[in-house]
C-alpha atoms as a PDB file:
ATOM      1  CA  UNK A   1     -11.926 105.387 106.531  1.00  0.00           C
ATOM      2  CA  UNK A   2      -8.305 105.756 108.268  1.00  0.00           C
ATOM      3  CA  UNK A   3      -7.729 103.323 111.414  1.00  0.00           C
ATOM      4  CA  UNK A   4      -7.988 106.337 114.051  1.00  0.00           C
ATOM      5  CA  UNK A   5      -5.725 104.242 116.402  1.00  0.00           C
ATOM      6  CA  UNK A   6      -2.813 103.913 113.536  1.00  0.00           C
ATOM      7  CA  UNK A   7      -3.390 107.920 112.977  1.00  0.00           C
ATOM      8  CA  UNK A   8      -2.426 108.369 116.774  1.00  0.00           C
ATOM      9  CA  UNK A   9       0.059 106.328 116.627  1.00  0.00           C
ATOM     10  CA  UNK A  10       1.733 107.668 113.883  1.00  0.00           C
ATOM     11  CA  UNK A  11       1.347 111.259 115.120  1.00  0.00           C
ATOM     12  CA  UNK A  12       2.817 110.094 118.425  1.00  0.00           C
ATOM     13  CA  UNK A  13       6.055 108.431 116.132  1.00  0.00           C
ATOM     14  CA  UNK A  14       6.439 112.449 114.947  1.00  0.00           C
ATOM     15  CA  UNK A  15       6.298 114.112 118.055  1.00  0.00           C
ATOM     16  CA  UNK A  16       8.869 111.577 119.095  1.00  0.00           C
ATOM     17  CA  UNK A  17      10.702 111.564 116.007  1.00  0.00           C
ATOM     18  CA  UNK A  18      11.613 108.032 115.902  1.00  0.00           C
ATOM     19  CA  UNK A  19       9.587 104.710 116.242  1.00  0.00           C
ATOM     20  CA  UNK A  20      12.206 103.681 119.329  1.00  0.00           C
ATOM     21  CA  UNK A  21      11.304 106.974 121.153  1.00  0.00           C
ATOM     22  CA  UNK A  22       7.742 106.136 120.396  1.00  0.00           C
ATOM     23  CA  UNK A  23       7.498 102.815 121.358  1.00  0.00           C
ATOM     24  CA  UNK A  24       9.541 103.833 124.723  1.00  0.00           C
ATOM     25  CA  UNK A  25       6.943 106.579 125.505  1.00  0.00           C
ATOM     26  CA  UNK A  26       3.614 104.545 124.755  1.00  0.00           C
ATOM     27  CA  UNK A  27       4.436 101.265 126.268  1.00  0.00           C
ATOM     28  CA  UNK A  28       3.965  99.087 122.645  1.00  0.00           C
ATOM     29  CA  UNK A  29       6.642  97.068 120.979  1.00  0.00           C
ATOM     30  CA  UNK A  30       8.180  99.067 118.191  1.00  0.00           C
ATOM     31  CA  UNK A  31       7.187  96.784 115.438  1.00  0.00           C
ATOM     32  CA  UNK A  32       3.855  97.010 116.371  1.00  0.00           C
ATOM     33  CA  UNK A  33       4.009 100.533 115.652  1.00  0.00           C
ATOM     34  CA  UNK A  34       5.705  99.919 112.334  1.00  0.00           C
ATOM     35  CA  UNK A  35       3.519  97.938 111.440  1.00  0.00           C
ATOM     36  CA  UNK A  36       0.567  99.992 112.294  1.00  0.00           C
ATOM     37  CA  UNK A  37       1.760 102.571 110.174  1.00  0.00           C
ATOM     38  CA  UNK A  38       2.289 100.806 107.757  1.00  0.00           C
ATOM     39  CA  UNK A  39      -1.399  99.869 107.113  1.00  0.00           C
ATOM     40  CA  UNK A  40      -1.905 103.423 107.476  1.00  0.00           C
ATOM     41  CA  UNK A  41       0.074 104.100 104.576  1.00  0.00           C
ATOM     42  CA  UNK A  42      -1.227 101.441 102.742  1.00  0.00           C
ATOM     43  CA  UNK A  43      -5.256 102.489 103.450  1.00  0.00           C
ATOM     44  CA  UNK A  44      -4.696 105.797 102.294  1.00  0.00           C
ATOM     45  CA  UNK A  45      -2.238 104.646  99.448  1.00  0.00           C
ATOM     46  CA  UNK A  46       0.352 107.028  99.622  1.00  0.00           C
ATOM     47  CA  UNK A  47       3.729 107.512 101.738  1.00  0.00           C
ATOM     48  CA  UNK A  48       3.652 108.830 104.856  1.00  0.00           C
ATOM     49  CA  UNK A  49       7.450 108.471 106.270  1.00  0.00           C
ATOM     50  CA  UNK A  50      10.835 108.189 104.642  1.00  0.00           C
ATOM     51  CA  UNK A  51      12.463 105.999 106.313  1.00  0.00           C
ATOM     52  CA  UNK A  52      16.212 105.031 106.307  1.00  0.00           C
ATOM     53  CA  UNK A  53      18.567 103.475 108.409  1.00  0.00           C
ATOM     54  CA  UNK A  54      19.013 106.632 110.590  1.00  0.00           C
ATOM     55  CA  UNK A  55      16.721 109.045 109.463  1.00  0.00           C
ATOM     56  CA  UNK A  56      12.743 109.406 109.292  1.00  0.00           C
ATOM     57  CA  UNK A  57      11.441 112.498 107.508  1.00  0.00           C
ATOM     58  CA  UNK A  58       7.809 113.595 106.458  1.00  0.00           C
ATOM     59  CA  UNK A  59       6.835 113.424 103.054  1.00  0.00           C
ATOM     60  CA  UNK A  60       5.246 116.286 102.108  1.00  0.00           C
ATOM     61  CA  UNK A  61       1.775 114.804 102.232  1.00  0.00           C
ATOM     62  CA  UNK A  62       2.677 113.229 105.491  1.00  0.00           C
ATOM     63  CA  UNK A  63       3.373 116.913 107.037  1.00  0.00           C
ATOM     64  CA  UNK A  64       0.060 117.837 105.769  1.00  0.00           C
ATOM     65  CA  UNK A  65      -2.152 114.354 107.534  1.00  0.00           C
ATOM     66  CA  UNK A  66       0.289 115.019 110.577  1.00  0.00           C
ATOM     67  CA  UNK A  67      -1.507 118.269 111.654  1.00  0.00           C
ATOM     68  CA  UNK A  68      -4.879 116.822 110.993  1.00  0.00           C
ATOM     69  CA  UNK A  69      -4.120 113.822 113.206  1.00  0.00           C
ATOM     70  CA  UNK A  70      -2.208 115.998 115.673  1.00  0.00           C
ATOM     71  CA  UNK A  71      -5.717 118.392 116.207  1.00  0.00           C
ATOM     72  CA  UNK A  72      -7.455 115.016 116.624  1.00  0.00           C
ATOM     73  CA  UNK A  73      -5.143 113.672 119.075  1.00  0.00           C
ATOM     74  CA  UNK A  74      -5.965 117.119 121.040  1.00  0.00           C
ATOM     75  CA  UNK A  75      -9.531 117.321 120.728  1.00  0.00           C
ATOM     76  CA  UNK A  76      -9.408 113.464 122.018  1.00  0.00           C
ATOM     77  CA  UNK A  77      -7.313 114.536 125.116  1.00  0.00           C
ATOM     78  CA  UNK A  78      -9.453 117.139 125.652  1.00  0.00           C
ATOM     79  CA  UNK A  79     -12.581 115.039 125.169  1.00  0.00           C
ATOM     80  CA  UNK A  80     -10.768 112.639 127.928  1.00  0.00           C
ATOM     81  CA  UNK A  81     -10.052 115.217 130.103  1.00  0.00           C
ATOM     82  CA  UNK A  82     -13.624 116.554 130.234  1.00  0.00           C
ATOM     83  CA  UNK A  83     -15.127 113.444 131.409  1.00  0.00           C
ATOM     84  CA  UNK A  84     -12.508 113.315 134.010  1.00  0.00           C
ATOM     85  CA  UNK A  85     -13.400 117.126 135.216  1.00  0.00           C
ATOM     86  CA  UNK A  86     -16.913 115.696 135.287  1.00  0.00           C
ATOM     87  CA  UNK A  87     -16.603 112.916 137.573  1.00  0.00           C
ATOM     88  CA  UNK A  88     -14.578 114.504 139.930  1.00  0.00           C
ATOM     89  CA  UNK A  89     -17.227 117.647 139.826  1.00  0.00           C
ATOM     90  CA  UNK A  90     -20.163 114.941 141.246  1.00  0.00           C
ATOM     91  CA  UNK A  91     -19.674 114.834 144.454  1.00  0.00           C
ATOM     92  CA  UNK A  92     -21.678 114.577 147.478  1.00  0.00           C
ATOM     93  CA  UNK A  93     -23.691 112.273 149.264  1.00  0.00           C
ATOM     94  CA  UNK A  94     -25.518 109.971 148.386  1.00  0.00           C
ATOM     95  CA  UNK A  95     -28.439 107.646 150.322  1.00  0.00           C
ATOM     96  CA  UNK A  96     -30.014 104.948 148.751  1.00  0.00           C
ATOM     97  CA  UNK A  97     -33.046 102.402 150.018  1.00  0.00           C
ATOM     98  CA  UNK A  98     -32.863  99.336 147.752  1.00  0.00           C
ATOM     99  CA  UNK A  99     -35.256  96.027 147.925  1.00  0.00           C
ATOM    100  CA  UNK A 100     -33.523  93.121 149.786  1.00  0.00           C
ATOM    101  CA  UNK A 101     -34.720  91.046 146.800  1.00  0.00           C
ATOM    102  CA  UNK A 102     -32.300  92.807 145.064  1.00  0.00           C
ATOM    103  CA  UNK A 103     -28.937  90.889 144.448  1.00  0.00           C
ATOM    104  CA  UNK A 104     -26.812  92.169 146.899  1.00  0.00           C
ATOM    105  CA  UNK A 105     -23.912  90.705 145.412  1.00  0.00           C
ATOM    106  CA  UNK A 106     -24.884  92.663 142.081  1.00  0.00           C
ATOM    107  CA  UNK A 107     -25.733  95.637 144.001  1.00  0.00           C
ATOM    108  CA  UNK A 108     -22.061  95.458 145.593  1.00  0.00           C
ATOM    109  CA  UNK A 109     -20.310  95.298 142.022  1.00  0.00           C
ATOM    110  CA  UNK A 110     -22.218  98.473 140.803  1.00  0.00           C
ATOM    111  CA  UNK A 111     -21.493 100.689 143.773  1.00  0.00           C
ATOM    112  CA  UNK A 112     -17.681  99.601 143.424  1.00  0.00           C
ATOM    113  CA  UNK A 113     -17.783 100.152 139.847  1.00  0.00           C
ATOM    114  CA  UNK A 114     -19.911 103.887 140.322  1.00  0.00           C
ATOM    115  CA  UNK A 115     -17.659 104.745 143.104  1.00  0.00           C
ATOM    116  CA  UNK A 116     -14.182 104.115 141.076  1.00  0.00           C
ATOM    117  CA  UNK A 117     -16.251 106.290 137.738  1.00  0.00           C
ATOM    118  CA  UNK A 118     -17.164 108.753 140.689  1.00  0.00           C
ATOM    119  CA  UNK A 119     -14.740 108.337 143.403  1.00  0.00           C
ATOM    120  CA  UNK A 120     -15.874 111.749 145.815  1.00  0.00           C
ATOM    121  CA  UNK A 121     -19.469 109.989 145.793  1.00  0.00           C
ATOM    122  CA  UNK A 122     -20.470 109.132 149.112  1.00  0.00           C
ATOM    123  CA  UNK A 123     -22.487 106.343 149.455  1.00  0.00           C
ATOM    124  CA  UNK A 124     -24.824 105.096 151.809  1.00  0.00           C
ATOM    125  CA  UNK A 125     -26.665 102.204 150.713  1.00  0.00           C
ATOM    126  CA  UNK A 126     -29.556 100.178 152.572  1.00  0.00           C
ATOM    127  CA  UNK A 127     -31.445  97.123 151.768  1.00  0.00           C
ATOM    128  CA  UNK A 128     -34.826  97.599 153.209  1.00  0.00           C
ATOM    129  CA  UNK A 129     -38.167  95.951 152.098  1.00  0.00           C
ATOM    130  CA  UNK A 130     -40.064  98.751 154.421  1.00  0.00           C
ATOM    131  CA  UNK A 131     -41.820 101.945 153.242  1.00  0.00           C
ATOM    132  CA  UNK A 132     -38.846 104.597 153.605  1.00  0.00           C
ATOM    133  CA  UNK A 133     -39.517 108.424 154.404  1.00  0.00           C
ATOM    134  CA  UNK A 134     -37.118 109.895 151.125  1.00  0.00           C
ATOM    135  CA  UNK A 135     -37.286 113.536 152.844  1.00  0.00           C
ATOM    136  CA  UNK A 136     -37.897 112.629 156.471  1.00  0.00           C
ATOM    137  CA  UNK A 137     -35.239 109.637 156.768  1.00  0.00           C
ATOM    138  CA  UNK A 138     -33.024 111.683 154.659  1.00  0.00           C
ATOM    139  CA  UNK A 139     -32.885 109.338 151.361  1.00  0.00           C
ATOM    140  CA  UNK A 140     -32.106 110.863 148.096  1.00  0.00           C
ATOM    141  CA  UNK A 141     -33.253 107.528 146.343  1.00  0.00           C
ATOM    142  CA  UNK A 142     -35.513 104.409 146.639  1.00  0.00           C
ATOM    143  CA  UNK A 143     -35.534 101.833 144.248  1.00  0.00           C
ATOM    144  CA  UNK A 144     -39.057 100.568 144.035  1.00  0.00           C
ATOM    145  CA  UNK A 145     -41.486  97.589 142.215  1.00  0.00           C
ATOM    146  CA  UNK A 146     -44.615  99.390 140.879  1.00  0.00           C
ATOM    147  CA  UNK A 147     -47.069  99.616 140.456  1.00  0.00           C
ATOM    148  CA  UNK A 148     -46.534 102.723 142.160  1.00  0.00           C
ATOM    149  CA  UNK A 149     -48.949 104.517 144.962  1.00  0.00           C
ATOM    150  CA  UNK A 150     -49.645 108.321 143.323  1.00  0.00           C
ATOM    151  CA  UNK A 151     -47.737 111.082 145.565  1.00  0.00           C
ATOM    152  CA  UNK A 152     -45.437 114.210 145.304  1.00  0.00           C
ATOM    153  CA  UNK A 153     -42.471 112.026 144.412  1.00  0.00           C
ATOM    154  CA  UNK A 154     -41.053 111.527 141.088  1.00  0.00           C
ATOM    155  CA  UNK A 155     -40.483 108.044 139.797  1.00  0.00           C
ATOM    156  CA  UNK A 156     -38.481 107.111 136.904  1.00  0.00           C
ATOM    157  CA  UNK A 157     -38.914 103.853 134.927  1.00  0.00           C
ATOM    158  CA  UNK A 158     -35.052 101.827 135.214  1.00  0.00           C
ATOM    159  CA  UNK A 159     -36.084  98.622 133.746  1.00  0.00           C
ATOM    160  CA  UNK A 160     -38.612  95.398 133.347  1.00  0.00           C
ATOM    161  CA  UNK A 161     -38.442  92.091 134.261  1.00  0.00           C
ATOM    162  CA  UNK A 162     -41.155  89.249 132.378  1.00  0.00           C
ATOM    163  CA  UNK A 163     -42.675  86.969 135.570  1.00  0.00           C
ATOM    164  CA  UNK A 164     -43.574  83.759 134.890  1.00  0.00           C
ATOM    165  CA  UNK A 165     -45.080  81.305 137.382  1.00  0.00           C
ATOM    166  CA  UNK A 166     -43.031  77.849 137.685  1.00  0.00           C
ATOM    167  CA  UNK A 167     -43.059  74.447 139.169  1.00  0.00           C
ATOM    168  CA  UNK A 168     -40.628  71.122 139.541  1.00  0.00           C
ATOM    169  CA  UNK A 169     -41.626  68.242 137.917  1.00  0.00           C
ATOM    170  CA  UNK A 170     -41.481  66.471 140.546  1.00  0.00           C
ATOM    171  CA  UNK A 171     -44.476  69.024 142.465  1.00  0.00           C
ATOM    172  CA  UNK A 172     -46.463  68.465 139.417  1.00  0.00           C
ATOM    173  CA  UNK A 173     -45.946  64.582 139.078  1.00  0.00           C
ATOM    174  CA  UNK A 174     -47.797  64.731 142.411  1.00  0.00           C
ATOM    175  CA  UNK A 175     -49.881  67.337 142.046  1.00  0.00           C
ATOM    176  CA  UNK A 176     -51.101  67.693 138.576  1.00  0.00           C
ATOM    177  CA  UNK A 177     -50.660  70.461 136.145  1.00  0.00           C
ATOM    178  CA  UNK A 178     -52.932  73.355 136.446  1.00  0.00           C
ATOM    179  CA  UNK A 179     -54.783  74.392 133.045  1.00  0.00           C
ATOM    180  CA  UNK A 180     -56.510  77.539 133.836  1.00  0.00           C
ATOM    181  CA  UNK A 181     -55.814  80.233 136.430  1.00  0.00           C
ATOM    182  CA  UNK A 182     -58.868  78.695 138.535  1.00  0.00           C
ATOM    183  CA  UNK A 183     -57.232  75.410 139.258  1.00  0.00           C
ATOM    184  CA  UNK A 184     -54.246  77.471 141.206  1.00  0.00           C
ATOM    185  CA  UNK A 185     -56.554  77.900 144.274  1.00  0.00           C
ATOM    186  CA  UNK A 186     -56.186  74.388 144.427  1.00  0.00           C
ATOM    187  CA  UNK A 187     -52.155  74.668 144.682  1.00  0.00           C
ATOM    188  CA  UNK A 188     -49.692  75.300 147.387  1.00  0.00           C
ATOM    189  CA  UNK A 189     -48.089  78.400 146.031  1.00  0.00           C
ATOM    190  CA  UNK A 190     -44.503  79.823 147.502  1.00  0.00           C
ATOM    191  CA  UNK A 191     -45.067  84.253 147.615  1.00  0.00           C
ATOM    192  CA  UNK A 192     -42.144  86.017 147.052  1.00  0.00           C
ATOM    193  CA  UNK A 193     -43.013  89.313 148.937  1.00  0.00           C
ATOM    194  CA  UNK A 194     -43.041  91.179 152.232  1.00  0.00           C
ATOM    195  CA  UNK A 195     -44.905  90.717 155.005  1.00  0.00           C
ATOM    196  CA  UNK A 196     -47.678  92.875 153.854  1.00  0.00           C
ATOM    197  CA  UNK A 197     -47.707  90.693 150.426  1.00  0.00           C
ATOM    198  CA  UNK A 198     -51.183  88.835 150.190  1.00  0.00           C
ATOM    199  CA  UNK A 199     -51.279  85.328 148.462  1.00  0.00           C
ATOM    200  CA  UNK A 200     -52.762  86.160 144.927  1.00  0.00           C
ATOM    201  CA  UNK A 201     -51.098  86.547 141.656  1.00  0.00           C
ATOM    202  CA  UNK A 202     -51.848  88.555 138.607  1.00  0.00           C
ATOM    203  CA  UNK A 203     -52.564  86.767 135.501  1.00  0.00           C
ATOM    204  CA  UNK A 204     -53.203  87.693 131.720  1.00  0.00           C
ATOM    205  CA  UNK A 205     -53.003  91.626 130.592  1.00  0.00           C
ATOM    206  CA  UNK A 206     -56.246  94.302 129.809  1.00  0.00           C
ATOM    207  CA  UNK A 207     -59.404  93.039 129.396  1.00  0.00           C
ATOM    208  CA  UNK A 208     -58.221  89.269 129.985  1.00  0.00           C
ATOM    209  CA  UNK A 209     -56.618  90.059 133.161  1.00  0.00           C
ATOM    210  CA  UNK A 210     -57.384  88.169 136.554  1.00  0.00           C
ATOM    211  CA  UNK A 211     -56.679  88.020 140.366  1.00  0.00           C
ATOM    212  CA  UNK A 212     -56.071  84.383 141.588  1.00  0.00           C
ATOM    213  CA  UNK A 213     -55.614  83.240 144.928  1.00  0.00           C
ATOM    214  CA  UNK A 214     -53.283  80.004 145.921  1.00  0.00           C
ATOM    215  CA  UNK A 215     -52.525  78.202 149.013  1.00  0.00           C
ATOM    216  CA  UNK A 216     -49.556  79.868 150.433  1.00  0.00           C
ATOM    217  CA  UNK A 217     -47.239  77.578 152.056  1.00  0.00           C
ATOM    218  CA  UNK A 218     -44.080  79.848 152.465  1.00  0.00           C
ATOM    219  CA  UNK A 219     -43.335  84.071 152.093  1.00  0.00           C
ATOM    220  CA  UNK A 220     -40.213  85.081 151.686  1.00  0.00           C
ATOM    221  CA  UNK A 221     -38.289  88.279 150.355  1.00  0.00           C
ATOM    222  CA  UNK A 222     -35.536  86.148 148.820  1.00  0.00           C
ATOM    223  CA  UNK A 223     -36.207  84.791 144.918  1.00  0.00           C
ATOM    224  CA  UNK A 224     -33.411  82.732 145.246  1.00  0.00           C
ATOM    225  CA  UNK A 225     -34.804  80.540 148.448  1.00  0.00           C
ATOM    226  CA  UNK A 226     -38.348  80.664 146.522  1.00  0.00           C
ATOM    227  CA  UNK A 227     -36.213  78.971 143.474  1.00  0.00           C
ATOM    228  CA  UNK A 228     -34.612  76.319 146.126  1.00  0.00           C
ATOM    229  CA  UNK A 229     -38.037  75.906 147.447  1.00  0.00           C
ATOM    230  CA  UNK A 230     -39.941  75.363 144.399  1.00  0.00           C
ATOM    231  CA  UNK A 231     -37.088  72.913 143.050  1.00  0.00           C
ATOM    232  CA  UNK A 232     -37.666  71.261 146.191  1.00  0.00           C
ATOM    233  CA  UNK A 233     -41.089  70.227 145.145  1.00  0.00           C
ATOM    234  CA  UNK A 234     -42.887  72.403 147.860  1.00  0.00           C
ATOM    235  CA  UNK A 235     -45.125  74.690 145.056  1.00  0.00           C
ATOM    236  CA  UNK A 236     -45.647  76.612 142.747  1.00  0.00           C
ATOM    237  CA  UNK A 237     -44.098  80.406 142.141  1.00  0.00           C
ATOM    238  CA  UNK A 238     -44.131  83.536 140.241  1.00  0.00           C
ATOM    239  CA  UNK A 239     -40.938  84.946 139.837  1.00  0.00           C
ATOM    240  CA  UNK A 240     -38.549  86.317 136.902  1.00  0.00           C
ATOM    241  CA  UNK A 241     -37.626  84.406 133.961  1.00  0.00           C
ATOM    242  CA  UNK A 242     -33.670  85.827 134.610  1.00  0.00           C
ATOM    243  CA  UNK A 243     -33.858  84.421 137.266  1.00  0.00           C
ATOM    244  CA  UNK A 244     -34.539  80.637 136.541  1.00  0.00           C
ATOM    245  CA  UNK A 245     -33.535  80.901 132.915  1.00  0.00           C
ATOM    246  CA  UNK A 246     -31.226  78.188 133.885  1.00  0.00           C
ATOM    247  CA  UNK A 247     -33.677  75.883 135.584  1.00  0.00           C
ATOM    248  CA  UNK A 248     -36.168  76.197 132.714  1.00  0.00           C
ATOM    249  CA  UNK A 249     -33.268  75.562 129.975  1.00  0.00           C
ATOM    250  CA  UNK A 250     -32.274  72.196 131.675  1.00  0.00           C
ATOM    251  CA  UNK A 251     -35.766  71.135 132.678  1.00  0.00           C
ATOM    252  CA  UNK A 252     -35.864  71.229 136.364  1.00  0.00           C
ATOM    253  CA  UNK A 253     -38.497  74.121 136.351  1.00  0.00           C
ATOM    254  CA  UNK A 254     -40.922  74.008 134.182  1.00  0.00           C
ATOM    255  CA  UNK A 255     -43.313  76.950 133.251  1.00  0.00           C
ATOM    256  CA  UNK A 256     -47.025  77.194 133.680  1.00  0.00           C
ATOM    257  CA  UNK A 257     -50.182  78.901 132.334  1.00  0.00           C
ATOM    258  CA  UNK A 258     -47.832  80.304 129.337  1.00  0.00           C
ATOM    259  CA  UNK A 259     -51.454  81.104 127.117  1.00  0.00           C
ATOM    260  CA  UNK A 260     -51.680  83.738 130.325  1.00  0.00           C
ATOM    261  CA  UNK A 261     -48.736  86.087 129.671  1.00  0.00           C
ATOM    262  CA  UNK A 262     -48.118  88.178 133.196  1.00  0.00           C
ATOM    263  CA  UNK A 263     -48.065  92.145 133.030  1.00  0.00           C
ATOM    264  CA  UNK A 264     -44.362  92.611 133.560  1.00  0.00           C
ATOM    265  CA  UNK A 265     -42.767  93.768 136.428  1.00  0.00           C
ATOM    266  CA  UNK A 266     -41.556  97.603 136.326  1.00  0.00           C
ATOM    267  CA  UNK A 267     -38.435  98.931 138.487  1.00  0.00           C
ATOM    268  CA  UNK A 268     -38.386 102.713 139.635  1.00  0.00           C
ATOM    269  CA  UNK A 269     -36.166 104.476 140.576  1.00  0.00           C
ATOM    270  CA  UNK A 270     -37.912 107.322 143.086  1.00  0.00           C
ATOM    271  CA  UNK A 271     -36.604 110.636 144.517  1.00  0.00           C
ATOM    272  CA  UNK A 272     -38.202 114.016 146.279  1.00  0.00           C
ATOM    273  CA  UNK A 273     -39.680 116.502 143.970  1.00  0.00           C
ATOM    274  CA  UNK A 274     -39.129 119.136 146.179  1.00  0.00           C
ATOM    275  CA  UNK A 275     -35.717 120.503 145.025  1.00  0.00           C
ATOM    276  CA  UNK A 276     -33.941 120.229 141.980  1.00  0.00           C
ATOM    277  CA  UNK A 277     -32.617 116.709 140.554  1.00  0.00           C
ATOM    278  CA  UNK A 278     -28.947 116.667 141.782  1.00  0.00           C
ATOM    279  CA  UNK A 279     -26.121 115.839 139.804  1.00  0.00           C
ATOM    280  CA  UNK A 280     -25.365 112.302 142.298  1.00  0.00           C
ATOM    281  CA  UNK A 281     -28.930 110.895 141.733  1.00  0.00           C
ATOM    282  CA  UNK A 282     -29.203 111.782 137.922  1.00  0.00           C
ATOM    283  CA  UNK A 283     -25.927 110.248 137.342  1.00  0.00           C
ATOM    284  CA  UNK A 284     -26.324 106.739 139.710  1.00  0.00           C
ATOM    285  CA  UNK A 285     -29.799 106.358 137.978  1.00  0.00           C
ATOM    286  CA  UNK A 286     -28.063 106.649 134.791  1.00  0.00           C
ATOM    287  CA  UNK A 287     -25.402 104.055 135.808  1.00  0.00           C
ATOM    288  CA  UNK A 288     -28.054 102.293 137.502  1.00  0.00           C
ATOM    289  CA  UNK A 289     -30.181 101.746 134.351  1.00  0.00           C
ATOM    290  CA  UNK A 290     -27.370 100.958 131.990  1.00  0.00           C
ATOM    291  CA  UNK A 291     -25.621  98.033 134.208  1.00  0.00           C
ATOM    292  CA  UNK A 292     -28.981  96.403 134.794  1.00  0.00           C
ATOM    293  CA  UNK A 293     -30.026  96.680 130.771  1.00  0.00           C
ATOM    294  CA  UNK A 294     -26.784  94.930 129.773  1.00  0.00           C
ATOM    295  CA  UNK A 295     -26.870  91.322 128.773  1.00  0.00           C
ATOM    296  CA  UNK A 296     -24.886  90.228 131.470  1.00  0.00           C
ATOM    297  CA  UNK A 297     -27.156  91.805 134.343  1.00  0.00           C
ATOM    298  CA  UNK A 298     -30.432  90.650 132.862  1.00  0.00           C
ATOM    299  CA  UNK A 299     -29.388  87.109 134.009  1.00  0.00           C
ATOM    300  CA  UNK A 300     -28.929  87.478 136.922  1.00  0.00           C
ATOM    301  CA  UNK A 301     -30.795  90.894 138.563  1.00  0.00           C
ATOM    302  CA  UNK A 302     -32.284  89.514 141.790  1.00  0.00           C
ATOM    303  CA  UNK A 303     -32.084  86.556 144.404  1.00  0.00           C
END
């Protein structure tokens, strides 16, 4: 198959009839062009150009390929210029409740990066660990853990995150390792959770599933202070394996109760269901889902 970038630029070295003009008008070192071209030639194994020291002509198959890769430099243009028309057509504002355990550093770097794709979005973005009214506070989003309580409101699934529960070697030198869910009642655990969170994690899926209860000896909303905490030998946690991937590949977590596998944990993204999805929220839970399922993001997602 042609090199589609050596068919543009060799349309764009006829419409400027010359490789100088060419190379002027695109911004690329002439012999990069030439050279370009060249493979061109040599792909589709016939002659293109005549070139001599003053002139450049079209062979007759070359006059033929040119309008071929002239309508695909249109149709690409046009292609280009659609998207544009379509960013600048979502518009609006644009309210959104997000989790404080949420990396707000990460949060920060998508709304720059949707605003500059989308630049007459408005947003209005608040980190909140509280129960927000969507149609009475006036948000059109709110990014939420499930499991989810039933209502009117429509949730969409944005992504999963595998929990694993953790401890320092040093916390288990001194404490002992737990071998069944049963022995963590006997363990200070650190919740990562809200005020309303109580101390009891979720272990093993269907049937094998069970409720355990720990000794809580800290709640916070922040995963990465329950990391510091449980590297500082103070317990035992549950949280992402993004987010101590590190930890656990150098040694100073360690993970627990692995025969248990937890349910993971499930990220909505919720709006109204009383008027029509809008254009704004379809499109940021579209951006939403794609920067948090790429490699990079699934490092690093909360603290």
């Amino acid at each position: 198959m042609p090199d589609l970038n050596g068919m543009m630029l060799f349309a764009a070295v006829v419409r400027a009839k010359g490789f100088s003009q060419a190379a002027r008008e695109i911004g690329m070192p002439k012999s990069t062009i030439s050279r370009k071209v060249a493979q061109l030639e040599e792909q589709l194994g016939v002659r293109l150009l005549q070139r001599d020291t003053r002139n450049l002509s079209l062979t007759q198959v070359g006059a033929l390929f040119f309008q071929h890769c002239n309508s695909i430099s249109d149709e690409i243009e046009a292609a280009k210029a659609t998207i544009e028309n379509t960013h600048n057509d979502v518009s609006g504002s644009l309210r959104i409740a997000i989790p404080v355990s949420f990396s707000q550093e990460l949060i920060a770097n998508l709304c720059s990066s949707f605003m500059r794709l989308y630049p007459n979005v408005e947003l209005d973005v608040q980190f909140t660990d509280r129960e927000v009214g969507l149609v009475g506070e006036g948000y059109d989003i709110a990014i939420k853990y499930g499991p989810l309580q039933s209502s009117d409101l429509v949730a969409r699934l944005l992504l999963e995150r595998q929990p694993i529960l953790v401890a320092s070697p040093g916390y288990l030198k001194t404490n002992g390792t737990p071998a069944t869910p049963q022995d963590l009642m006997e363990h200070s655990g650190i919740l990562l959770g809200t005020s309303r969170s109580a101390p009891i994690w979720p272990l093993g899926k269907g049937a094998r599933k069970t409720m355990v209860s720990f000794k809580r000896k800290v709640r916070v909303n922040s995963a990465i202070m329950v990391k510091q905490l449980v590297q500082d030998d103070f317990g035992i946690a549950m949280l992402s394996n993004s987010v101590c991937k590190n930890e656990l590949a150098s040694g100073s977590l360690v993970p627990l109760l692995q025969e248990w596998p937890i349910e993971p944990l499930k990220v909505y993204g919720v709006y109204s269901s009383r008027r029509q999805l809008a254009t704004n929220i379809s499109v940021f839970l579209d951006f939403f889902t794609k920067r948090f399922n790429s490699h990079e993001s699934l490092q690093s997602m909360m603290v």
